[in-house]
PDB file of N, CA and C in Angstrom:
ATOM      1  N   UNK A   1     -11.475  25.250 -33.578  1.00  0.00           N
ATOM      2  CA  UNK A   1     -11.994  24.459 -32.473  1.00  0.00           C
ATOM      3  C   UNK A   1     -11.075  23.244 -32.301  1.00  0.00           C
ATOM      4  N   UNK A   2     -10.859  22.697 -30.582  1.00  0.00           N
ATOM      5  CA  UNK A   2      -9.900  21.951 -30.873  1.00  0.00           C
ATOM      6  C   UNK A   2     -10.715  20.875 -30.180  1.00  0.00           C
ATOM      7  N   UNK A   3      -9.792  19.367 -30.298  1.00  0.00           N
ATOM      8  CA  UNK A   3     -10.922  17.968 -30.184  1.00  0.00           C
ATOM      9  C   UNK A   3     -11.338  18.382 -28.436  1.00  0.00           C
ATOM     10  N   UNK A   4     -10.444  18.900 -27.607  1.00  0.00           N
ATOM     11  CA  UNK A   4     -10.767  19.495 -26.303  1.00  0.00           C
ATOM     12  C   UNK A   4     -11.811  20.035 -25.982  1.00  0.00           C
ATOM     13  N   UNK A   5     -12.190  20.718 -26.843  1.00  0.00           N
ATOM     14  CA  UNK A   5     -13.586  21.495 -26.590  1.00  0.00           C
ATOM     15  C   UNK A   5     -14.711  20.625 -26.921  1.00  0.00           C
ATOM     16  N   UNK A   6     -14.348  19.720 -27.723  1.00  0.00           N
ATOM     17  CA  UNK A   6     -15.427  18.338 -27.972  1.00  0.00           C
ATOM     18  C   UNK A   6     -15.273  17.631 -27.024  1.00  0.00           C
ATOM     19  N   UNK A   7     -15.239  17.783 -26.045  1.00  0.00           N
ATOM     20  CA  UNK A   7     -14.528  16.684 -24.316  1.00  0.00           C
ATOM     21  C   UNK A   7     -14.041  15.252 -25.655  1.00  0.00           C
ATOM     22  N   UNK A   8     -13.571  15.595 -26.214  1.00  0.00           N
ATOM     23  CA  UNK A   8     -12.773  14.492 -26.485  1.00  0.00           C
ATOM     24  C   UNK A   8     -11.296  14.486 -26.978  1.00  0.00           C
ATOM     25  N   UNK A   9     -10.381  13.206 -26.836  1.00  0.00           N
ATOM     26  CA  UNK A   9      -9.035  13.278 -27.527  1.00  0.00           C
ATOM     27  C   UNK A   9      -8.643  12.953 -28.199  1.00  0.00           C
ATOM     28  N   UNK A  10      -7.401  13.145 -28.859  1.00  0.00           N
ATOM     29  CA  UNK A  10      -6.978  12.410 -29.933  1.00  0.00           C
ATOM     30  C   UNK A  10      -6.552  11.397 -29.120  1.00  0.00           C
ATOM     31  N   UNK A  11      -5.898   9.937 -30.385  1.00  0.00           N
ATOM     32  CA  UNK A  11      -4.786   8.915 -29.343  1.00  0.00           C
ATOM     33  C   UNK A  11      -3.932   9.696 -28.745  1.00  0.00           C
ATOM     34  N   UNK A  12      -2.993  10.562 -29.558  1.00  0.00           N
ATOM     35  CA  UNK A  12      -2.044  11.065 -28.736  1.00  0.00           C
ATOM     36  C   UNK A  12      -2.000  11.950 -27.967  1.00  0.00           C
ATOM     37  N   UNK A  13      -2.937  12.873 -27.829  1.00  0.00           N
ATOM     38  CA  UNK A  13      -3.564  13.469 -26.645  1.00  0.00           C
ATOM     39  C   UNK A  13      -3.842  12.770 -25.143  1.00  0.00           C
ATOM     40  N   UNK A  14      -4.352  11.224 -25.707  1.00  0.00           N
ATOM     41  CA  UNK A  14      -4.770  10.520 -24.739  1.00  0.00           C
ATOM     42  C   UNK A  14      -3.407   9.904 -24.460  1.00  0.00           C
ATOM     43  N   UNK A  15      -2.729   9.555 -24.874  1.00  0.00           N
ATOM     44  CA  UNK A  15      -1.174   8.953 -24.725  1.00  0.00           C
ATOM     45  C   UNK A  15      -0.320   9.952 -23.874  1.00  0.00           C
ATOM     46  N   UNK A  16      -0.131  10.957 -24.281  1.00  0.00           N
ATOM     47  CA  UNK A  16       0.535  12.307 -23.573  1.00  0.00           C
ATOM     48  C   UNK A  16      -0.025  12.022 -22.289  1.00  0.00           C
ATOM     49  N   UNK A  17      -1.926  12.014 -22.312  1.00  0.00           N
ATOM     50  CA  UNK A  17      -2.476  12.317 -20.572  1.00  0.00           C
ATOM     51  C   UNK A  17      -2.320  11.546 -19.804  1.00  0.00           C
ATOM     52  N   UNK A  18      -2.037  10.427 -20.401  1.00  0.00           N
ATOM     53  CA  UNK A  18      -1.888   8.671 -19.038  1.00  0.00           C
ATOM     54  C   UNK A  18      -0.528   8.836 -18.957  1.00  0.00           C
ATOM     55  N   UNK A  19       0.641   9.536 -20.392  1.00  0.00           N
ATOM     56  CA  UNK A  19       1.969   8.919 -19.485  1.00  0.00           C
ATOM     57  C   UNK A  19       2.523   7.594 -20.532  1.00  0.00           C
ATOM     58  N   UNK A  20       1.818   6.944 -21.622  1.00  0.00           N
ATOM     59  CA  UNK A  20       1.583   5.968 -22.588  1.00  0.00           C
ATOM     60  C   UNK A  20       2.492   6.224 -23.542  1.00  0.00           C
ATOM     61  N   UNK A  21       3.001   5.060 -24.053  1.00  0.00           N
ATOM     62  CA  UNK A  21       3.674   5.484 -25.637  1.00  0.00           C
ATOM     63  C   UNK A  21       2.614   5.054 -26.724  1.00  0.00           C
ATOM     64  N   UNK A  22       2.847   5.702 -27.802  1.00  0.00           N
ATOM     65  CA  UNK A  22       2.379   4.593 -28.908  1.00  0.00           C
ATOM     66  C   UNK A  22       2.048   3.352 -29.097  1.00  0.00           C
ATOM     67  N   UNK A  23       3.699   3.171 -28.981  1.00  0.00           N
ATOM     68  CA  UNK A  23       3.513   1.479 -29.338  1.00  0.00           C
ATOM     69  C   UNK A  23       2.726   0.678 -27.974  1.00  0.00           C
ATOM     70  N   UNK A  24       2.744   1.571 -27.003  1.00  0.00           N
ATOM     71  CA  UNK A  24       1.542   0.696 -25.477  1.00  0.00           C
ATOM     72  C   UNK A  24       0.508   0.681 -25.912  1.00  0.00           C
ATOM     73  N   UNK A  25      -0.334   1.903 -26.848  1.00  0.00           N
ATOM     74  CA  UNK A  25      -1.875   2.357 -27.086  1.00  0.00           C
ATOM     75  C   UNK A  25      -2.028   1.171 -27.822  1.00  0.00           C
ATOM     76  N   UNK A  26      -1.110   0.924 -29.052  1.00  0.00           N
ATOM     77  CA  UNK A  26      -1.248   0.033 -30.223  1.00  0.00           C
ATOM     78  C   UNK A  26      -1.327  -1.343 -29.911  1.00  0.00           C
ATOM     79  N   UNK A  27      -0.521  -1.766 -28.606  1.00  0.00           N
ATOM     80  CA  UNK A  27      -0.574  -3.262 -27.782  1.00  0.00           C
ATOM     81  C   UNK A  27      -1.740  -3.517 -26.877  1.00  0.00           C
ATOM     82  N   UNK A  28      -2.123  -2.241 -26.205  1.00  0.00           N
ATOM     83  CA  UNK A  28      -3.472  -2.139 -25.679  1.00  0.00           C
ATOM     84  C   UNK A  28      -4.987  -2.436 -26.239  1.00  0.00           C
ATOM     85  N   UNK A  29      -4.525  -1.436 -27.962  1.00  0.00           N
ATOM     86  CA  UNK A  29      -5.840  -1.805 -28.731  1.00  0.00           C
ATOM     87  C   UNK A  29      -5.792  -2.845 -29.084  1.00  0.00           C
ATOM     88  N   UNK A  30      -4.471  -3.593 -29.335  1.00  0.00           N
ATOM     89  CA  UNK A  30      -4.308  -5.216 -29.808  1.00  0.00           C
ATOM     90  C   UNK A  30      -5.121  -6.321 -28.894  1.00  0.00           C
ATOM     91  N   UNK A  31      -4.753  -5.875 -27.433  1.00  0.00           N
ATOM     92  CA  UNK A  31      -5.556  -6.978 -26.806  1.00  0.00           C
ATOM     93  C   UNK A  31      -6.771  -6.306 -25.788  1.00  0.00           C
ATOM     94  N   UNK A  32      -7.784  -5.168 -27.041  1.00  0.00           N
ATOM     95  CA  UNK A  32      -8.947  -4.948 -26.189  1.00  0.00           C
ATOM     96  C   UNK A  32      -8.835  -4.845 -25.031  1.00  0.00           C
ATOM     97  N   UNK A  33      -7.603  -4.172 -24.877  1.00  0.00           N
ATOM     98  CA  UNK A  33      -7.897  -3.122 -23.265  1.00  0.00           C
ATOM     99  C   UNK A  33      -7.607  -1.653 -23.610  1.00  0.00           C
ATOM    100  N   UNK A  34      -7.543  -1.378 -24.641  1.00  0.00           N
ATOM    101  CA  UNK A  34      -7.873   0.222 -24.942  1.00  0.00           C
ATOM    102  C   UNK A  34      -9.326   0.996 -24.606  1.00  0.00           C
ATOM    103  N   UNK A  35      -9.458   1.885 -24.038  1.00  0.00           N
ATOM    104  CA  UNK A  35     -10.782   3.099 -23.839  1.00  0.00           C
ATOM    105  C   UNK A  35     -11.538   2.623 -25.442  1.00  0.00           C
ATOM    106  N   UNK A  36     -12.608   2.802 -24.814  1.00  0.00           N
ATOM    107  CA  UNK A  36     -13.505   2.522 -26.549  1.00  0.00           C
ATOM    108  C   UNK A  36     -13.469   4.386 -26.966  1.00  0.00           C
ATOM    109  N   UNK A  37     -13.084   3.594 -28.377  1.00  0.00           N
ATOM    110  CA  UNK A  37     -12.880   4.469 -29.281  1.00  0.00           C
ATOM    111  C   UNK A  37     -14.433   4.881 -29.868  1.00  0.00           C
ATOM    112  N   UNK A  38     -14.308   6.252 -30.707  1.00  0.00           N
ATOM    113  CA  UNK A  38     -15.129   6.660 -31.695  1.00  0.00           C
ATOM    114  C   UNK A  38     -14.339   6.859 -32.562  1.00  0.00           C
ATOM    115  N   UNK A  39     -15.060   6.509 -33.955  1.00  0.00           N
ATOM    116  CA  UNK A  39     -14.229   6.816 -34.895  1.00  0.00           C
ATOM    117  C   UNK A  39     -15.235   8.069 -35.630  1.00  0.00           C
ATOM    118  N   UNK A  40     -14.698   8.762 -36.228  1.00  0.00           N
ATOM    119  CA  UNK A  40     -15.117  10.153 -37.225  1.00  0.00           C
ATOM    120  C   UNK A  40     -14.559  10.480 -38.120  1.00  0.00           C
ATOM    121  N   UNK A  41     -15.017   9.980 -39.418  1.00  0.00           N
ATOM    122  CA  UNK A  41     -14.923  10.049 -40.477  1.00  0.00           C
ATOM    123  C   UNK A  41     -13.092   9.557 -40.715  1.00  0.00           C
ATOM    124  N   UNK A  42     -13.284   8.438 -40.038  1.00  0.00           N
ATOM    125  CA  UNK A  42     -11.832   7.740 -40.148  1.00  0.00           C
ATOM    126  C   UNK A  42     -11.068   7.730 -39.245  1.00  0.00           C
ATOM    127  N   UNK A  43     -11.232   9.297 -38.532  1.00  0.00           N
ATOM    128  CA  UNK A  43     -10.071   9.897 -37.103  1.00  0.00           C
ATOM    129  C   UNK A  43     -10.517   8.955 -36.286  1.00  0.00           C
ATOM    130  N   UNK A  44      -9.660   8.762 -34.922  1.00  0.00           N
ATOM    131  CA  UNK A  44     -10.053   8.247 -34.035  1.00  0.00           C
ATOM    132  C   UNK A  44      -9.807   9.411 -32.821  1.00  0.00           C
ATOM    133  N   UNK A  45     -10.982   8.954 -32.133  1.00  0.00           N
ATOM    134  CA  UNK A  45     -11.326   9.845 -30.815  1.00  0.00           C
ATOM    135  C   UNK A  45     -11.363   9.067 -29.755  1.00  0.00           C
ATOM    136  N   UNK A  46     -11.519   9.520 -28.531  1.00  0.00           N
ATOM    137  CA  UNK A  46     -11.808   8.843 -27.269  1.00  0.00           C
ATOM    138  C   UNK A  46     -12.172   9.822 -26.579  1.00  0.00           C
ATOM    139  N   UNK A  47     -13.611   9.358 -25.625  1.00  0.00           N
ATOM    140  CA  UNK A  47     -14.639  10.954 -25.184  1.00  0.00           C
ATOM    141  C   UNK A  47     -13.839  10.739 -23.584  1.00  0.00           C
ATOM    142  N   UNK A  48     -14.226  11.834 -23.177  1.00  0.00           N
ATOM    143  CA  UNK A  48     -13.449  11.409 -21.712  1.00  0.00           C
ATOM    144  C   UNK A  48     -14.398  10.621 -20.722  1.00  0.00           C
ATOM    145  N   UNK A  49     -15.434  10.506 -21.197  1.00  0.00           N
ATOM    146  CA  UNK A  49     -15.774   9.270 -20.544  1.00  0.00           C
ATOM    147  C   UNK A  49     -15.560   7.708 -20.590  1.00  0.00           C
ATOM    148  N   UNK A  50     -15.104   7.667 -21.685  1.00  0.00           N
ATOM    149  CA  UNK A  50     -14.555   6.613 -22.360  1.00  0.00           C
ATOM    150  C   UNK A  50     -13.179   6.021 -20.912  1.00  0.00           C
ATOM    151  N   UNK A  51     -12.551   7.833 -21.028  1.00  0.00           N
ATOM    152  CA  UNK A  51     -11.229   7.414 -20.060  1.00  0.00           C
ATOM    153  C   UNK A  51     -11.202   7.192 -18.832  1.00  0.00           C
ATOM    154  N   UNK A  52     -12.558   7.728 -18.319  1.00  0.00           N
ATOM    155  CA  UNK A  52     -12.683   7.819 -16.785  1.00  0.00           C
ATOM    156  C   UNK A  52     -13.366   6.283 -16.553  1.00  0.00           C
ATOM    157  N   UNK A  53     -13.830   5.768 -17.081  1.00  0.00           N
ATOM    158  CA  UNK A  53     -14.350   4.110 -17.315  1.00  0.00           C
ATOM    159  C   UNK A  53     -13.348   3.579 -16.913  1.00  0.00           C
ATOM    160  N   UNK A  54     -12.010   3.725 -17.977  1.00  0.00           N
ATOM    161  CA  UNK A  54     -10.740   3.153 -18.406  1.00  0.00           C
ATOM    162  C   UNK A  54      -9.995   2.688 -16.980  1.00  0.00           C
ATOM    163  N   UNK A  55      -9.895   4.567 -16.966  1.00  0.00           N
ATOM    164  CA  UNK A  55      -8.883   4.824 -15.665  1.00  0.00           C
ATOM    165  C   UNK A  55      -9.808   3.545 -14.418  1.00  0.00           C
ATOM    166  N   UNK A  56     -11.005   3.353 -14.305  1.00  0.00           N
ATOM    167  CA  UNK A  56     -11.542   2.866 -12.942  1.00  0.00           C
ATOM    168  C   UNK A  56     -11.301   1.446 -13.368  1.00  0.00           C
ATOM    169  N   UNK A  57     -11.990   1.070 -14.260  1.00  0.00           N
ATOM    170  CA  UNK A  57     -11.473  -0.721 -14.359  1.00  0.00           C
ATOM    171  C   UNK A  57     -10.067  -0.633 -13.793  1.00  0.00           C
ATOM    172  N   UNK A  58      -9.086   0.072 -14.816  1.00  0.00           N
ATOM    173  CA  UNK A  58      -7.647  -0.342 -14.334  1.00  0.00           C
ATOM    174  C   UNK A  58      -7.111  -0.306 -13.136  1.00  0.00           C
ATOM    175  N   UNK A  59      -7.605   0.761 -12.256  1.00  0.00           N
ATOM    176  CA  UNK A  59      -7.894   0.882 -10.997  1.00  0.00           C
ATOM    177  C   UNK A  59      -8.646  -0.506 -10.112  1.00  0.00           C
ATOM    178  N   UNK A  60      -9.513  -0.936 -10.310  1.00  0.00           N
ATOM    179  CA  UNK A  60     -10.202  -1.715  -9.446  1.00  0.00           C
ATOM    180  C   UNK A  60      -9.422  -2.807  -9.998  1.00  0.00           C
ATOM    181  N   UNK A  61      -9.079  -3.238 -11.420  1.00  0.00           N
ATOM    182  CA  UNK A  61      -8.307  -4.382 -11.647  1.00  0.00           C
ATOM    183  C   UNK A  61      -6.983  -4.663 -10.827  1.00  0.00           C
ATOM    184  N   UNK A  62      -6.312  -3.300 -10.281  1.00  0.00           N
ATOM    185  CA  UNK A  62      -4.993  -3.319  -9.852  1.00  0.00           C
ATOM    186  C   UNK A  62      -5.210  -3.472  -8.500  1.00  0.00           C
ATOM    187  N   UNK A  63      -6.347  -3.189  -8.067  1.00  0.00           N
ATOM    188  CA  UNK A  63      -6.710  -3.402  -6.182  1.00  0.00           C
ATOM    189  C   UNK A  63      -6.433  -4.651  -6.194  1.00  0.00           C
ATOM    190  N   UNK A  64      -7.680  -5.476  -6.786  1.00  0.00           N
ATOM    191  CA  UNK A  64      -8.289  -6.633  -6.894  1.00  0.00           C
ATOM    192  C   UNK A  64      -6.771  -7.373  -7.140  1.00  0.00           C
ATOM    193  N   UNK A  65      -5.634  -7.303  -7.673  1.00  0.00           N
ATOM    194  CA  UNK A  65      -4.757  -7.748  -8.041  1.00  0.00           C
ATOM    195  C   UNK A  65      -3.691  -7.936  -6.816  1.00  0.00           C
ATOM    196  N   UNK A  66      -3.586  -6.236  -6.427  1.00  0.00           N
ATOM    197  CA  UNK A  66      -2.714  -6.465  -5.116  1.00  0.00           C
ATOM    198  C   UNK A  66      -3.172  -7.073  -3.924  1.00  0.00           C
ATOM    199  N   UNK A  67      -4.494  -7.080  -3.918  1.00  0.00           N
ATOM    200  CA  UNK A  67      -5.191  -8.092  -2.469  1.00  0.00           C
ATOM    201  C   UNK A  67      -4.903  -9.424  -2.920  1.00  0.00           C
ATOM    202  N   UNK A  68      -4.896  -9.879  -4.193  1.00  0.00           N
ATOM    203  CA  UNK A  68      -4.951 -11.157  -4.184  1.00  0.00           C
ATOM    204  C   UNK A  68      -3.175 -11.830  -4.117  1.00  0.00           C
ATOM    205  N   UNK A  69      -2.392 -10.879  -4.635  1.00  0.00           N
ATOM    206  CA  UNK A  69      -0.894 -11.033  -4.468  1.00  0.00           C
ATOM    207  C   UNK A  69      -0.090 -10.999  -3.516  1.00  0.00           C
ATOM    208  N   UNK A  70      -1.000 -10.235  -2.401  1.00  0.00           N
ATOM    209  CA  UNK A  70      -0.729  -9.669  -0.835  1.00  0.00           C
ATOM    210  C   UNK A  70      -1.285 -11.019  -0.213  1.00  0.00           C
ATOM    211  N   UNK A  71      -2.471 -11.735  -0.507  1.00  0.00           N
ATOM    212  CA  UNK A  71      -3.240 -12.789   0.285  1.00  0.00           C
ATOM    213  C   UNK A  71      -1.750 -14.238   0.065  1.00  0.00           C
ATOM    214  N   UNK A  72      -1.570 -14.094  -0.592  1.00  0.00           N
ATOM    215  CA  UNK A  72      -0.941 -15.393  -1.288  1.00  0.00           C
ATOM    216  C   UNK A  72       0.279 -15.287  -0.623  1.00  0.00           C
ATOM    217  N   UNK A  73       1.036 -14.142  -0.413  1.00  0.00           N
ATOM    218  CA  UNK A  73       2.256 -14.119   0.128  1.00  0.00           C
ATOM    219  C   UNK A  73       2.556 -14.296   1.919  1.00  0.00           C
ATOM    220  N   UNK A  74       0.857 -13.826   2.160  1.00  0.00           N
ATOM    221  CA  UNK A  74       0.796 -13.931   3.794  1.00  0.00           C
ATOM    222  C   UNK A  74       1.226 -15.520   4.237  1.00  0.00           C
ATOM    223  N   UNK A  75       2.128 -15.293   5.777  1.00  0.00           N
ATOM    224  CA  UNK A  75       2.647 -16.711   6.367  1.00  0.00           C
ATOM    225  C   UNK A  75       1.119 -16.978   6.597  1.00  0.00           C
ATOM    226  N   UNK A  76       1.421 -18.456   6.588  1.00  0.00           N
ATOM    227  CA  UNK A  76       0.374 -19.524   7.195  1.00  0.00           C
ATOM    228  C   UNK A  76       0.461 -19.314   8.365  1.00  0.00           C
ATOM    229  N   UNK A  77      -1.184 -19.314   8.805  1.00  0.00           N
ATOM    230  CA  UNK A  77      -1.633 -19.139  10.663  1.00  0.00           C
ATOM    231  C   UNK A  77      -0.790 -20.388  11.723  1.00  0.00           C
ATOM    232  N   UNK A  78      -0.293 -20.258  12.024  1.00  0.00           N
ATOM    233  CA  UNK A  78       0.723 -21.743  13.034  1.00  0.00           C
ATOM    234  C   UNK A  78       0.263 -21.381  14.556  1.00  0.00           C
ATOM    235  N   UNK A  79      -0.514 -22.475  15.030  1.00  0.00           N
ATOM    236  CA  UNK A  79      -1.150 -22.136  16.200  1.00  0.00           C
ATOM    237  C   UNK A  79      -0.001 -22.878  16.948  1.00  0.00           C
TER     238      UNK A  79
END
């Protein structure tokens, strides 16, 4: 049986699926923006709900980011 069939991944399963290196997962978990983990019996997992959470914060964080980077750059109204 593989962690797949448990809808869940390994890190590097989950690293492979975003496109991530290592050392990003390891800087990510450093500053608590990593998918919450499960741990099992030491392993670490991540359920795919965990990722689909992930994926949407980072998503709405990056909207929320480009509207506000897009607002700031717009010319001033000159009547």
């Amino acid at each position: 049986m593989t962690s797949q069939t448990l809808d869940v991944l390994t890190v590097s399963e989950f690293c492979e699926a975003v496109g991530i290196s290592r050392s990003t997962w390891h800087k990510l978990k450093r500053q608590g923006k990593a998918p919450a983990i499960v741990n099992i019996g030491g392993i670490q997992r991540i359920r795919r709900e965990a990722i689909e959470a992930w994926l949407s914060e980072n998503e709405a964080r990056a909207t929320a980011d480009a509207a506000h980077n897009s607002a700031e750059r717009a010319e001033p109204l000159c009547v």
